[in-house]
N, C-alpha and C. Protein backbone atom coordinates (compact mmCIF):
# COMPACT_ATOMS: atom_id res chain seq x y z
N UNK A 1 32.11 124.78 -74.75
CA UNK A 1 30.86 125.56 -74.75
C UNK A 1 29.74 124.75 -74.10
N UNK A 2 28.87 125.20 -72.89
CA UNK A 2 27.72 124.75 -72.72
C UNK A 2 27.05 124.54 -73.53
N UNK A 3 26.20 123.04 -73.77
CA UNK A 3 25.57 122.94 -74.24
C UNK A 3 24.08 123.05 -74.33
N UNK A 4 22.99 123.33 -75.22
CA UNK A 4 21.95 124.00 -75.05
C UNK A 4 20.98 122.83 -74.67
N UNK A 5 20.47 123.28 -73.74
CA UNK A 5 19.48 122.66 -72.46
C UNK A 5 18.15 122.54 -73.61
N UNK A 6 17.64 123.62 -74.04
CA UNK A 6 16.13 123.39 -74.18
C UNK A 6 16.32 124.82 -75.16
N UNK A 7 15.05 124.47 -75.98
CA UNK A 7 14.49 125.63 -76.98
C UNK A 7 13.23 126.04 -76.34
N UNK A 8 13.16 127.42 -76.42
CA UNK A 8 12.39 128.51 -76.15
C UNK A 8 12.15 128.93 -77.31
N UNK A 9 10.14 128.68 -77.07
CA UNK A 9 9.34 128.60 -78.01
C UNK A 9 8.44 129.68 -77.99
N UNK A 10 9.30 131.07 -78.29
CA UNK A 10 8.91 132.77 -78.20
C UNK A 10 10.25 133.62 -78.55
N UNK A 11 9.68 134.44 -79.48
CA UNK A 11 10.47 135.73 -79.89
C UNK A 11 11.09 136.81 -78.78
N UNK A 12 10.03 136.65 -77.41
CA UNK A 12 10.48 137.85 -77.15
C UNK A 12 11.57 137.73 -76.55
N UNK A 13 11.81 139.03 -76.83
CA UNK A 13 13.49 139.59 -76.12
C UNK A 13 13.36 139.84 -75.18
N UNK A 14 11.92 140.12 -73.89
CA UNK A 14 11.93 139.72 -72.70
C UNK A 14 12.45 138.99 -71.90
N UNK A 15 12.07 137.66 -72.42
CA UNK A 15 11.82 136.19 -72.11
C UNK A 15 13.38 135.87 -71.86
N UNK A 16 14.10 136.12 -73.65
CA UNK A 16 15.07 135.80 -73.94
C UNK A 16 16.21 136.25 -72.72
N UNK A 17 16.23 137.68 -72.78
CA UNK A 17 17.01 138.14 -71.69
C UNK A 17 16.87 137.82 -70.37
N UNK A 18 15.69 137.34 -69.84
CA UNK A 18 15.75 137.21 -68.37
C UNK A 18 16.38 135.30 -68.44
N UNK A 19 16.61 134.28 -69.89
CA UNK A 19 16.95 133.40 -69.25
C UNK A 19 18.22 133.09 -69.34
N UNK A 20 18.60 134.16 -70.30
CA UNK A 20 19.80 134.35 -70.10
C UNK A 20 20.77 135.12 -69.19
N UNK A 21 20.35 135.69 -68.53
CA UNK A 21 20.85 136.31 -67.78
C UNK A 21 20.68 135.68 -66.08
N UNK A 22 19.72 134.46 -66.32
CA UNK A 22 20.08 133.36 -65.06
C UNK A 22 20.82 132.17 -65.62
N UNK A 23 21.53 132.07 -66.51
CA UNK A 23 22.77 131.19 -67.20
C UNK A 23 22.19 130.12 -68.09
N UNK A 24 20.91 130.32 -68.43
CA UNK A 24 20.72 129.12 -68.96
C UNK A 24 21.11 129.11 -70.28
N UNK A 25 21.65 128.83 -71.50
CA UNK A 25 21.90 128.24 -72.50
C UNK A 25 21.49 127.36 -73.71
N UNK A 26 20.53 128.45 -74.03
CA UNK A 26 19.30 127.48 -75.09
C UNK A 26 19.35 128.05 -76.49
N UNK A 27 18.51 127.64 -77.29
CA UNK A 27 18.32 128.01 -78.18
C UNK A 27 16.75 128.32 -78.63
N UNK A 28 16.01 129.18 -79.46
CA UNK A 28 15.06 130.13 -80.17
C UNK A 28 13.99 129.40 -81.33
N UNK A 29 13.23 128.63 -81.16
CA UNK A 29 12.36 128.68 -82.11
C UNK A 29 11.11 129.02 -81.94
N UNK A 30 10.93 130.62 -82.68
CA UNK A 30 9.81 130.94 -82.17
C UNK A 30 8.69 130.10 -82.64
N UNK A 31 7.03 130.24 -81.85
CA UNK A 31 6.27 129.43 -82.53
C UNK A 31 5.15 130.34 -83.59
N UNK A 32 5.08 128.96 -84.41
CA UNK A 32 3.85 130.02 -85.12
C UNK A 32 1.81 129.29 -85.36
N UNK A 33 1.95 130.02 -84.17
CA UNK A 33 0.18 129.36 -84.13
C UNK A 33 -0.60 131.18 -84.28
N UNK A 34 -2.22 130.71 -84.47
CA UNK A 34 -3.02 131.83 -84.52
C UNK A 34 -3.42 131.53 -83.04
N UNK A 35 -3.35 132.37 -82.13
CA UNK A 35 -3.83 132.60 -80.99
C UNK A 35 -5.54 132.75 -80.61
N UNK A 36 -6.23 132.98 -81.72
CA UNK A 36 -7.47 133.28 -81.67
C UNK A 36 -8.21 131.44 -82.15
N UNK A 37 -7.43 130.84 -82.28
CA UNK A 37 -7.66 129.79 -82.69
C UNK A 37 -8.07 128.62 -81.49
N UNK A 38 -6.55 129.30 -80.24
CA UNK A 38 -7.04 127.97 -78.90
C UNK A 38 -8.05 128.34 -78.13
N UNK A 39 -8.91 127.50 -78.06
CA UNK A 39 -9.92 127.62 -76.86
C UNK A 39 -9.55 128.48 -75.40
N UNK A 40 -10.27 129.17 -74.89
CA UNK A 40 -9.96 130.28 -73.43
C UNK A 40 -11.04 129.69 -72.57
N UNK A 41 -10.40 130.36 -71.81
CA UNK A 41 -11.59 130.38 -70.22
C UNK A 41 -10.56 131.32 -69.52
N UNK A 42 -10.88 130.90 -68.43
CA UNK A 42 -10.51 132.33 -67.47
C UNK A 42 -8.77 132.59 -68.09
N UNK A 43 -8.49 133.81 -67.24
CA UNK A 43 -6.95 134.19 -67.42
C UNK A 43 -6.13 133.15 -67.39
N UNK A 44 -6.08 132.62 -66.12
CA UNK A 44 -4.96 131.10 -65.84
C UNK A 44 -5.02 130.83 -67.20
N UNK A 45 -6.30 129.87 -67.17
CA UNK A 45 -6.81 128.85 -68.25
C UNK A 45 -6.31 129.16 -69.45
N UNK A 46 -6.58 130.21 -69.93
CA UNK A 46 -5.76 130.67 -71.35
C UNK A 46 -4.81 131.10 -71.24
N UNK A 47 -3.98 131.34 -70.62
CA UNK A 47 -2.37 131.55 -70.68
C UNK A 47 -1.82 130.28 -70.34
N UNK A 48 -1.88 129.75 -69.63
CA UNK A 48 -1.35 127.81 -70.17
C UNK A 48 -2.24 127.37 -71.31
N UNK A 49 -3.30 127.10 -71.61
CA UNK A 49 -3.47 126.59 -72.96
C UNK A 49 -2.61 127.24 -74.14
N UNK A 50 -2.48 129.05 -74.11
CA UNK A 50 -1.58 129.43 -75.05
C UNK A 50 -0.49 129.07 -75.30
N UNK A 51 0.31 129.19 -74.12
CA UNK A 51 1.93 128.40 -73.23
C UNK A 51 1.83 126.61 -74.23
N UNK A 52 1.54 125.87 -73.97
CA UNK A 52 1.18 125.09 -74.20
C UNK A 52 0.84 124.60 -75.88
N UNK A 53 0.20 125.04 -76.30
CA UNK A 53 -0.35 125.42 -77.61
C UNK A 53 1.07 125.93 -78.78
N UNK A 54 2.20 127.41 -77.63
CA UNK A 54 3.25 127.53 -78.77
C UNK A 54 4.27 126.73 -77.97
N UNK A 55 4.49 125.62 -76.95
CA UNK A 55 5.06 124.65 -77.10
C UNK A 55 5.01 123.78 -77.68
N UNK A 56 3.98 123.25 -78.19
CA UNK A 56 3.69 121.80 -78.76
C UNK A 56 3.98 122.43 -80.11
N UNK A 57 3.63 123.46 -80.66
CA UNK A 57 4.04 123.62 -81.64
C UNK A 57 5.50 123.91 -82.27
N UNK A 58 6.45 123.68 -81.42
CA UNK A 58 7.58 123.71 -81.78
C UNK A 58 8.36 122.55 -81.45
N UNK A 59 7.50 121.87 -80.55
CA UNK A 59 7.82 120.22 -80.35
C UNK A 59 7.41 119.20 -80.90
N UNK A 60 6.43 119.59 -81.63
CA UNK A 60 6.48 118.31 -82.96
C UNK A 60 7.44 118.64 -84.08
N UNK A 61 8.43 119.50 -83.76
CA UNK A 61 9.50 119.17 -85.18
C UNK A 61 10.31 119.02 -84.29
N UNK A 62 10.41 118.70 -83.39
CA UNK A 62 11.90 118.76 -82.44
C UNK A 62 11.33 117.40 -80.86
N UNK A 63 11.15 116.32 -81.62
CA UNK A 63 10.83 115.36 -80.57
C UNK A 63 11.65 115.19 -79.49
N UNK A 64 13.06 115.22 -79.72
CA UNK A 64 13.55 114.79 -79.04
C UNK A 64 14.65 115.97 -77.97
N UNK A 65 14.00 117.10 -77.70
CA UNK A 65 14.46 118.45 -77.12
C UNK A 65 13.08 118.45 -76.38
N UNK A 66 13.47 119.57 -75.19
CA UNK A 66 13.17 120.05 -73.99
C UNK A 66 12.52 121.62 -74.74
N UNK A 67 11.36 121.90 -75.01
CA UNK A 67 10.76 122.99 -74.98
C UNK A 67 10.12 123.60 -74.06
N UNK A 68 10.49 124.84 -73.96
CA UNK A 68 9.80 125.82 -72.90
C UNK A 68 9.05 126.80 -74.28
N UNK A 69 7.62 126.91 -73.74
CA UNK A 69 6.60 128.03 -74.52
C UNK A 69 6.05 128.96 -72.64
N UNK A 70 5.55 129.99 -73.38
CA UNK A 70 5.29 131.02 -72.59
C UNK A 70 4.27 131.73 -72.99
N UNK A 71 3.31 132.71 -72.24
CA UNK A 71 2.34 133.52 -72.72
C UNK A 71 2.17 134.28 -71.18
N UNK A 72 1.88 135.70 -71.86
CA UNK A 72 1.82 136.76 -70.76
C UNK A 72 0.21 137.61 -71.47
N UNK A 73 -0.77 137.59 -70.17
CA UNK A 73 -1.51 138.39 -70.46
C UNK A 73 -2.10 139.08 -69.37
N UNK A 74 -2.94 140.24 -69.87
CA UNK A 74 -3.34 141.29 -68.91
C UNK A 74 -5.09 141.11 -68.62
N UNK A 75 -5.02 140.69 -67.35
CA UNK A 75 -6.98 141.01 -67.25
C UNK A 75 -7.08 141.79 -65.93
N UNK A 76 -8.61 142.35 -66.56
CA UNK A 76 -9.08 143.65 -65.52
C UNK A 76 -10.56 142.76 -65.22
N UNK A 77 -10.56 142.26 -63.59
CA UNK A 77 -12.05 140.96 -63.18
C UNK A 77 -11.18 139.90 -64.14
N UNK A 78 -11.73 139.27 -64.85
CA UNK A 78 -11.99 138.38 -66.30
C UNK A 78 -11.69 138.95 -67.30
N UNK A 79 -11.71 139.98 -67.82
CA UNK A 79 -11.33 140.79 -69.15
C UNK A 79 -9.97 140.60 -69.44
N UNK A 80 -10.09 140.24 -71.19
CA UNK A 80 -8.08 139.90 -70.88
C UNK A 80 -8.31 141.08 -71.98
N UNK A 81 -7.26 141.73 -71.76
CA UNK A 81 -6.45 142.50 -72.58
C UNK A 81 -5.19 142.03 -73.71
N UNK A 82 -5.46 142.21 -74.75
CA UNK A 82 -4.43 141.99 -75.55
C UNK A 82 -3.57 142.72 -75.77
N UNK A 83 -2.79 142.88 -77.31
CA UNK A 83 -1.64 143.48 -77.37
C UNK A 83 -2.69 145.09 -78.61
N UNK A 84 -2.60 146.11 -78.03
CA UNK A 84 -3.87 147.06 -79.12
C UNK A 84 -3.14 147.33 -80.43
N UNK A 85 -4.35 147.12 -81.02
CA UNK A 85 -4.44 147.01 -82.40
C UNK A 85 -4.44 148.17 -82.79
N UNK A 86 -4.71 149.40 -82.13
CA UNK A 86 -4.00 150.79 -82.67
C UNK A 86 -3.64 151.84 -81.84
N UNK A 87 -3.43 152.96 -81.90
CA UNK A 87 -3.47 154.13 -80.81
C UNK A 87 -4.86 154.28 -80.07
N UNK A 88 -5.86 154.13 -80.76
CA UNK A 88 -7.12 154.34 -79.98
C UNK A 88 -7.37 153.27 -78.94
N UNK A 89 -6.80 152.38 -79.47
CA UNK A 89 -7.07 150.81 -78.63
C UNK A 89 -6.06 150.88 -77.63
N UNK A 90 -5.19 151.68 -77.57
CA UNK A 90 -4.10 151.54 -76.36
C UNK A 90 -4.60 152.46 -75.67
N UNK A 91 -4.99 153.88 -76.38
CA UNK A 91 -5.68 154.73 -75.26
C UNK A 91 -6.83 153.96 -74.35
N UNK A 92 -7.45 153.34 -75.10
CA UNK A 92 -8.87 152.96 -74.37
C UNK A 92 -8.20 151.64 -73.01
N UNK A 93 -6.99 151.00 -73.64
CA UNK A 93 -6.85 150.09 -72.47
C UNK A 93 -5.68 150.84 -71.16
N UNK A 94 -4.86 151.88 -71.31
CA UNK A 94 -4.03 152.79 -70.57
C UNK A 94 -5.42 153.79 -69.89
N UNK A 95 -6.47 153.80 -70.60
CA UNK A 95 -7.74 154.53 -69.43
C UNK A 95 -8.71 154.19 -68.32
N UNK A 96 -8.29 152.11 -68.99
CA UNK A 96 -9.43 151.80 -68.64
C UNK A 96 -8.23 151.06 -67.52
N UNK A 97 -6.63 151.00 -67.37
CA UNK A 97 -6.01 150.75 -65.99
C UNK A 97 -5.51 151.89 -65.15
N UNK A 98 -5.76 152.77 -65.62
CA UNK A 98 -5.53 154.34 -64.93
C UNK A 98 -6.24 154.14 -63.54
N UNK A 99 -5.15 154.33 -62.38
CA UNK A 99 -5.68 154.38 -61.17
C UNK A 99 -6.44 153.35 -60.62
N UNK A 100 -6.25 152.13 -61.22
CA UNK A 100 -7.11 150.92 -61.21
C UNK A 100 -5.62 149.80 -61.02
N UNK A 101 -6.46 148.53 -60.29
CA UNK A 101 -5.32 147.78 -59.95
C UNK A 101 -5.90 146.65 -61.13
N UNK A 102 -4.96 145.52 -61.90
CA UNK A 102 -5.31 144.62 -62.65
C UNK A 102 -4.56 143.63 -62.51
N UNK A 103 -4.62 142.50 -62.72
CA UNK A 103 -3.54 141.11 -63.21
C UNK A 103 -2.98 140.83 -64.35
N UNK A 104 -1.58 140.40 -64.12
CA UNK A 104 -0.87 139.73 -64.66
C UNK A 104 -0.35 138.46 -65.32
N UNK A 105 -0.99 138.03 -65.83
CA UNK A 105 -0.90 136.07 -65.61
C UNK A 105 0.15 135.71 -66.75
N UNK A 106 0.83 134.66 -66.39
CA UNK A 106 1.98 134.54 -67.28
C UNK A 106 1.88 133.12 -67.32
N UNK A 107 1.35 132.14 -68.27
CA UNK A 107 1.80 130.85 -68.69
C UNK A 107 2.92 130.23 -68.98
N UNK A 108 3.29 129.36 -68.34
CA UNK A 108 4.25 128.53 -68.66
C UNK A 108 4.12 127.05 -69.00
N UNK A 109 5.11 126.65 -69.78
CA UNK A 109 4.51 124.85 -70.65
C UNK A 109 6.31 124.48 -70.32
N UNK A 110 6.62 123.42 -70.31
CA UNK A 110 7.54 123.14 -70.37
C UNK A 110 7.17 121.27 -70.77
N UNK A 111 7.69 120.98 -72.11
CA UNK A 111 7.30 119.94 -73.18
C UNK A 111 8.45 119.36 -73.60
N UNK A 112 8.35 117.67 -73.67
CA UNK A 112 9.60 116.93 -74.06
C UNK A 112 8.09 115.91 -74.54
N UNK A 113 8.44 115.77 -76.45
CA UNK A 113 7.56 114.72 -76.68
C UNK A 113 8.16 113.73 -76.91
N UNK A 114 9.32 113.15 -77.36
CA UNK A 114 9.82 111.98 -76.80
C UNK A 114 9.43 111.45 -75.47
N UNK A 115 9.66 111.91 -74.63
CA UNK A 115 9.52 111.48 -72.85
C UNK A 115 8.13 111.32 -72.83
N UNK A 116 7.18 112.06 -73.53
CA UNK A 116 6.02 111.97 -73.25
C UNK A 116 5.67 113.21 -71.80
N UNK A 117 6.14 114.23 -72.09
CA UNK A 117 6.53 114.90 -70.81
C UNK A 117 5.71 116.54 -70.75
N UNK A 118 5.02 116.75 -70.24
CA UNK A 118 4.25 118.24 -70.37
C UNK A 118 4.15 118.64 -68.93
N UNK A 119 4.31 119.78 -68.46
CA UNK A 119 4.05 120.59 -67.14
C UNK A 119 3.80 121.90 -67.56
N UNK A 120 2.63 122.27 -67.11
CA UNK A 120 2.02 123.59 -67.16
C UNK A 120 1.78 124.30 -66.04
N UNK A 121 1.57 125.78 -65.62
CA UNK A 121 1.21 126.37 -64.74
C UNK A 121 1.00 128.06 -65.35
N UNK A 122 0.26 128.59 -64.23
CA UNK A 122 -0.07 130.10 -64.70
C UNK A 122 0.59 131.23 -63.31
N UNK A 123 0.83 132.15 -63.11
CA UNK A 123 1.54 132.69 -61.80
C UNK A 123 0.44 134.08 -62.26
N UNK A 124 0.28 134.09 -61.06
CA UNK A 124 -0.44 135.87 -61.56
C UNK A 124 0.61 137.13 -60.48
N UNK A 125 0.32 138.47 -60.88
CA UNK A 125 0.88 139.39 -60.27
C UNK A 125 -0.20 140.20 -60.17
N UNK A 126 -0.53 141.03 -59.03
CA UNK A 126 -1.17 141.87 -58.92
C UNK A 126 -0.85 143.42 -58.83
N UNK A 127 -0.85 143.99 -60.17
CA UNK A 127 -0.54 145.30 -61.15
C UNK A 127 -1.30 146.82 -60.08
N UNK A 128 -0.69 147.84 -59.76
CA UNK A 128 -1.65 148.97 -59.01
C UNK A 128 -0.92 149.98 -60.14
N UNK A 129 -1.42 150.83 -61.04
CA UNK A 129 -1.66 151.95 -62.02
C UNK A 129 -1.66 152.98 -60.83
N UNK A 130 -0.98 153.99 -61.30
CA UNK A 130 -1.07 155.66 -60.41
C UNK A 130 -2.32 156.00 -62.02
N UNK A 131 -3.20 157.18 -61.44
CA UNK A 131 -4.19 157.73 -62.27
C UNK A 131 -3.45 158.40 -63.28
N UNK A 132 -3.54 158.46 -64.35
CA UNK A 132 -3.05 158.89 -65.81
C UNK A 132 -3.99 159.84 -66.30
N UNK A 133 -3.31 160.82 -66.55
CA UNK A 133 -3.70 162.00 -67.28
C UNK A 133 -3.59 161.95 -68.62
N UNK A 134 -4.87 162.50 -69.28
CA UNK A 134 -4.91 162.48 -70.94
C UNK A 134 -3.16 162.99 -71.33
N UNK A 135 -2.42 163.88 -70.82
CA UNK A 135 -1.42 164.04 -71.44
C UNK A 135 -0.28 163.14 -71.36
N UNK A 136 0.01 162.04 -70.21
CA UNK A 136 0.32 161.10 -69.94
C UNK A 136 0.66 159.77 -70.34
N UNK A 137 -0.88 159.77 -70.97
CA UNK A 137 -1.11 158.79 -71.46
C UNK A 137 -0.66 158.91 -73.35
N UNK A 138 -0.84 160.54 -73.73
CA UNK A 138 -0.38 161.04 -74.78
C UNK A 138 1.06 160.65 -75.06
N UNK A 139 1.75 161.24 -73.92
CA UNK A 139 3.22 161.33 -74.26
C UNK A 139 3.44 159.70 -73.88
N UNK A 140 3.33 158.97 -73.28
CA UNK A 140 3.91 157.45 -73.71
C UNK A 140 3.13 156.94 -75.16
N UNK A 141 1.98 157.13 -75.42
CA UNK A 141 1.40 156.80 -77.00
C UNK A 141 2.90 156.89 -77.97
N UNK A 142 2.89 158.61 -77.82
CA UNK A 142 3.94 158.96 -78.42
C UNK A 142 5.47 157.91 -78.84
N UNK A 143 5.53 157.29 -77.22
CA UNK A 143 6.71 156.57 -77.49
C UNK A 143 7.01 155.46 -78.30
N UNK A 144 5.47 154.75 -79.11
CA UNK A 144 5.21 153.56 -79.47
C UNK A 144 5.70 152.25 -78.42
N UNK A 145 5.92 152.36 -77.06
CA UNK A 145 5.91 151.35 -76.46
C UNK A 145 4.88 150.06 -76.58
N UNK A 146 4.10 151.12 -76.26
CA UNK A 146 2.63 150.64 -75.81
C UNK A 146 2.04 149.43 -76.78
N UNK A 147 2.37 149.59 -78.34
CA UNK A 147 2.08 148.58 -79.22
C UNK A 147 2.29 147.02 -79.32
N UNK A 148 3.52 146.85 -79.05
CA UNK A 148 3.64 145.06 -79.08
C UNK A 148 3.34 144.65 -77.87
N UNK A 149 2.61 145.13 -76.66
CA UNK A 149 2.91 144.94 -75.08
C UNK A 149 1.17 144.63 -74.35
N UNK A 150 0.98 143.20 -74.06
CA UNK A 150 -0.11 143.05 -73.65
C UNK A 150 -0.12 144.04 -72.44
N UNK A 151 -1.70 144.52 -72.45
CA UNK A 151 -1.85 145.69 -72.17
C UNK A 151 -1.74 146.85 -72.05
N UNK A 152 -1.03 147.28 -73.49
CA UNK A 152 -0.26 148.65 -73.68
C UNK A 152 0.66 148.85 -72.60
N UNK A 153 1.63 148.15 -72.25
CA UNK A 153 2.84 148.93 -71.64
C UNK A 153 3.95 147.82 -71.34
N UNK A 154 4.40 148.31 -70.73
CA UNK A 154 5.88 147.68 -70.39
C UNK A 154 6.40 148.03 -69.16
N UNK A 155 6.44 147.09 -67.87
CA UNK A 155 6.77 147.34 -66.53
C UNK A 155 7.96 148.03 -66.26
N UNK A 156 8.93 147.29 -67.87
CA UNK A 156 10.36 147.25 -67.64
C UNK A 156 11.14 148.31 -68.46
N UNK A 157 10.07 149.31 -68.89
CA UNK A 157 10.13 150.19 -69.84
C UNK A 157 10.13 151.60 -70.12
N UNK A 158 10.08 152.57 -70.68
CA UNK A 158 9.29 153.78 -70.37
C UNK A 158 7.58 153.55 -70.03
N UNK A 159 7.22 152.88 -69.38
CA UNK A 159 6.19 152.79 -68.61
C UNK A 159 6.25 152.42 -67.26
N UNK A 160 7.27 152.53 -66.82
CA UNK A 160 7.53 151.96 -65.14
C UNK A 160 7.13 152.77 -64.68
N UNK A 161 7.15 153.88 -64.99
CA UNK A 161 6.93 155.20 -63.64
C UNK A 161 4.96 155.56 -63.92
N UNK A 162 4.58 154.07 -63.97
CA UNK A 162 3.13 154.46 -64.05
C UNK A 162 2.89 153.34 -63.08
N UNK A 163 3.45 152.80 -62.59
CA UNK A 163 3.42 151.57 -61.59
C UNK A 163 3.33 152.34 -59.88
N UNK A 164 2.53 152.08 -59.51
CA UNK A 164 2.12 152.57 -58.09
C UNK A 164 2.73 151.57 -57.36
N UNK A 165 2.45 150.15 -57.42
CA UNK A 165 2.70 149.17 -56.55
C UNK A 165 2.39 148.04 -57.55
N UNK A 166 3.38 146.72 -56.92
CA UNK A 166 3.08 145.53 -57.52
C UNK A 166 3.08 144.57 -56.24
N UNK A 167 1.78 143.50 -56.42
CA UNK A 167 1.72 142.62 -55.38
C UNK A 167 2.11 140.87 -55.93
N UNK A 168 3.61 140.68 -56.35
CA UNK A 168 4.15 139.01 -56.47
C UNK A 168 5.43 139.49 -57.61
N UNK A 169 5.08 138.26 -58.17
CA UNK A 169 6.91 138.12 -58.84
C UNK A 169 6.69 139.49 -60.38
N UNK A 170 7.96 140.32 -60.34
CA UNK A 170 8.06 141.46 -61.05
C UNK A 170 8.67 140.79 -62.26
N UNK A 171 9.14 140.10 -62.47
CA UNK A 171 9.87 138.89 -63.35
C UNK A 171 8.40 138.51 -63.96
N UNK A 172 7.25 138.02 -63.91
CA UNK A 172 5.92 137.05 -63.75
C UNK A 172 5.77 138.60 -64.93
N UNK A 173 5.50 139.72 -64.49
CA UNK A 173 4.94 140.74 -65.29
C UNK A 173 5.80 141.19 -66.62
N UNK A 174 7.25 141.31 -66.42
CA UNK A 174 8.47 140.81 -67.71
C UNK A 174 7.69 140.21 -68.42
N UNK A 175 7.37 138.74 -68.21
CA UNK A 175 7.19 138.04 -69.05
C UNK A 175 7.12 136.39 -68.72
N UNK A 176 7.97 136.47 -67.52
CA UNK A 176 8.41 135.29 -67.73
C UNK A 176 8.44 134.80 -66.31
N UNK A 177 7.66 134.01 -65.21
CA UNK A 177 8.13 134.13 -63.64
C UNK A 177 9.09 133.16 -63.56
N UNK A 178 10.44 133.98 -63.70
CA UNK A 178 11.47 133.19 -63.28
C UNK A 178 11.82 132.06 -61.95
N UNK A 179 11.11 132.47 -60.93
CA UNK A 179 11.44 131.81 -59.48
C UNK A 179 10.67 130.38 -59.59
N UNK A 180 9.33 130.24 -60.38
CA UNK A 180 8.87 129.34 -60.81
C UNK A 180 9.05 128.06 -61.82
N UNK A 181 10.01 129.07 -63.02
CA UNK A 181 10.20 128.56 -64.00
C UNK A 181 11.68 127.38 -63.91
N UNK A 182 12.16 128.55 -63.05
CA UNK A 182 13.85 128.17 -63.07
C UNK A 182 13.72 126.52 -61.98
N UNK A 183 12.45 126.39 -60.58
CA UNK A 183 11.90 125.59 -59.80
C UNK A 183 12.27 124.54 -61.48
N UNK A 184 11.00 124.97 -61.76
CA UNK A 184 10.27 123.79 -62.90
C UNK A 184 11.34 123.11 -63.98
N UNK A 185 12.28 123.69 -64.37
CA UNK A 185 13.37 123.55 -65.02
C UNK A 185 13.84 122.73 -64.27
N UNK A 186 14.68 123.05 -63.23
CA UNK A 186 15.28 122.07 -62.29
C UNK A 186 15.00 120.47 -62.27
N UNK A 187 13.66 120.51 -62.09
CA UNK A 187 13.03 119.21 -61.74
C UNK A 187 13.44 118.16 -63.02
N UNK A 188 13.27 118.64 -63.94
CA UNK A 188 13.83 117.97 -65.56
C UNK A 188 14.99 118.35 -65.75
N UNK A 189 16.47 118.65 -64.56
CA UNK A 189 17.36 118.42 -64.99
C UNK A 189 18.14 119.17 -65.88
N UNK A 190 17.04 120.35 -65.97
CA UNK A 190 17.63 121.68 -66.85
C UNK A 190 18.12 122.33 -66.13
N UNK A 191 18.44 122.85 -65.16
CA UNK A 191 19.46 123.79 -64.16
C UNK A 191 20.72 123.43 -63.68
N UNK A 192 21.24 122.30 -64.55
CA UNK A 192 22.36 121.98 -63.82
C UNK A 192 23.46 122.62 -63.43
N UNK A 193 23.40 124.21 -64.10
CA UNK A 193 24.49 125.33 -64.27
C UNK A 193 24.19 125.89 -62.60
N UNK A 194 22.66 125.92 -61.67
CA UNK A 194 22.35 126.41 -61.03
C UNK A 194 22.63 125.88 -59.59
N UNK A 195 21.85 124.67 -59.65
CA UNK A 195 21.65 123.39 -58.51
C UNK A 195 22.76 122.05 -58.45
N UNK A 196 23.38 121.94 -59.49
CA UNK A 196 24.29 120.29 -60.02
C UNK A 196 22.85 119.80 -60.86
N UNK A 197 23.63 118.77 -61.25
CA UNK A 197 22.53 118.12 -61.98
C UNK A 197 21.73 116.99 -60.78
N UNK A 198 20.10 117.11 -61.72
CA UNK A 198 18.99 116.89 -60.56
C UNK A 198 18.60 115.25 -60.92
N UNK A 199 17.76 114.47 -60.85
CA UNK A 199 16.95 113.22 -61.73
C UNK A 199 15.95 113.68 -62.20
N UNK A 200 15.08 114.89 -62.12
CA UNK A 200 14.29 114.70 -63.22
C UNK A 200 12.92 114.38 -62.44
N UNK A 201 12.60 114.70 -61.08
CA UNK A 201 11.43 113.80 -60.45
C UNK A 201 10.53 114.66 -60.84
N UNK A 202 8.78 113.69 -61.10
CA UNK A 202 7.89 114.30 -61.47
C UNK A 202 7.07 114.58 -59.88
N UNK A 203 6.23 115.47 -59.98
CA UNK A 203 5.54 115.84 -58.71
C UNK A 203 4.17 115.57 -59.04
N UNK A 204 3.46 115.48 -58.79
CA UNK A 204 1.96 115.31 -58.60
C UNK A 204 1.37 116.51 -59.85
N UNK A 205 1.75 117.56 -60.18
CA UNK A 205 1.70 118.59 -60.85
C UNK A 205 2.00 118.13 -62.41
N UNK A 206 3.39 117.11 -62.53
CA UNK A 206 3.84 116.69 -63.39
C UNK A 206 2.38 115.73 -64.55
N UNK A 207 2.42 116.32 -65.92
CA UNK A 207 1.42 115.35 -66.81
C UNK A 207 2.52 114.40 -67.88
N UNK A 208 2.58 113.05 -67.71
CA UNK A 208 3.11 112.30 -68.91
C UNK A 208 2.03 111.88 -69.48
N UNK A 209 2.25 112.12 -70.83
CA UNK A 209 1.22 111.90 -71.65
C UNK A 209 1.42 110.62 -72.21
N UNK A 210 0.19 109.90 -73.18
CA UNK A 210 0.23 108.81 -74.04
C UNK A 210 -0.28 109.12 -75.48
């Protein structure tokens, strides 16, 4: 049996499925931080501090493992959108991307505290909405998609057919930008199922901490 590369530090079954389904072989501890707790600034900025934030938190019980944390969020300018807190709150954010184009930003952390080892980055996608009709927007309500899903929906979901156009990685809006991640993996020697096994070089991008 392959053995497991790194823990992935998130529940979702997004995440989960897209890294499994590029062969990687890990294991699940989700993290548990209050999100309202880490400091923000722009989109990037707070989706790696989040990324970051539920890595470390699953890497101080696990020093000596390879954690990957993640965070996906939705902003319209600067406005981030969360995950709505009820039907009214999903209507108001499915009205307020109706026929409107928005971003995608997806954090990634990838953390070894033994090594002393942290790399962060943010990927954005640029989201185009077809205009949504009150009944539209009714009948997906209906579906309860819209609830656990920053920005009320789901690309990969009964909400695809509200997607006009997407401008970068469709993977990045999933959840997770694989073409980046799977890069970043590599470099630490986690892709060996993909590339052979690598050394591990840090790039200029790379932070070892003290």
């Amino acid at each position: 049996m392959q053995k497991k590369t790194f823990i992935l530090a998130s529940e979702s079954p997004r995440r989960r499925q897209l890294l499994a389904r590029a062969g990687f072989n890990f294991s699940i501890v989700p993290s548990q931080i209050t999100e309202s707790d880490i400091a923000h600034g722009s989109p990037e900025e707070t989706a790696c501090l989040l990324a970051q934030a539920k890595a470390e938190a699953v890497a101080i019980d696990y020093p000596d493992d390879w954690v990957l944390g993640a965070d996906t969020i939705v902003a319209v300018s600067d406005q981030i959108l969360g995950k709505p807190a009820s039907a009214q709150d999903a209507r108001r954010m499915l009205n307020q991307l109706s026929g409107q184009s928005h971003r995608v930003i997806s954090g990634y952390a990838i953390l070894h505290h033994g090594r002393k080892y942290l790399f962060s980055e943010a990927v954005g996608t640029t989201v185009q909405f077809k205009t949504l009709t009150p009944d539209e927007i009714g009948w997906y309500l209906a579906t309860n998609e819209p609830f656990d899903k920053a920005g009320a929906y789901a690309i990969q979901g009964k909400g695809a057919w509200m997607i006009r156009r997407i401008n970068g990685s469709y993977t990045n809006v999933v959840g997770l930008p694989m073409c980046e991640v799977v890069h970043s993996l590599a470099r630490v020697g986690l892709a060996g199922h993909l590339f052979g096994q690598t050394s591990g070089i840090h790039t200029r991008r790379d932070r070892v901490f003290k």
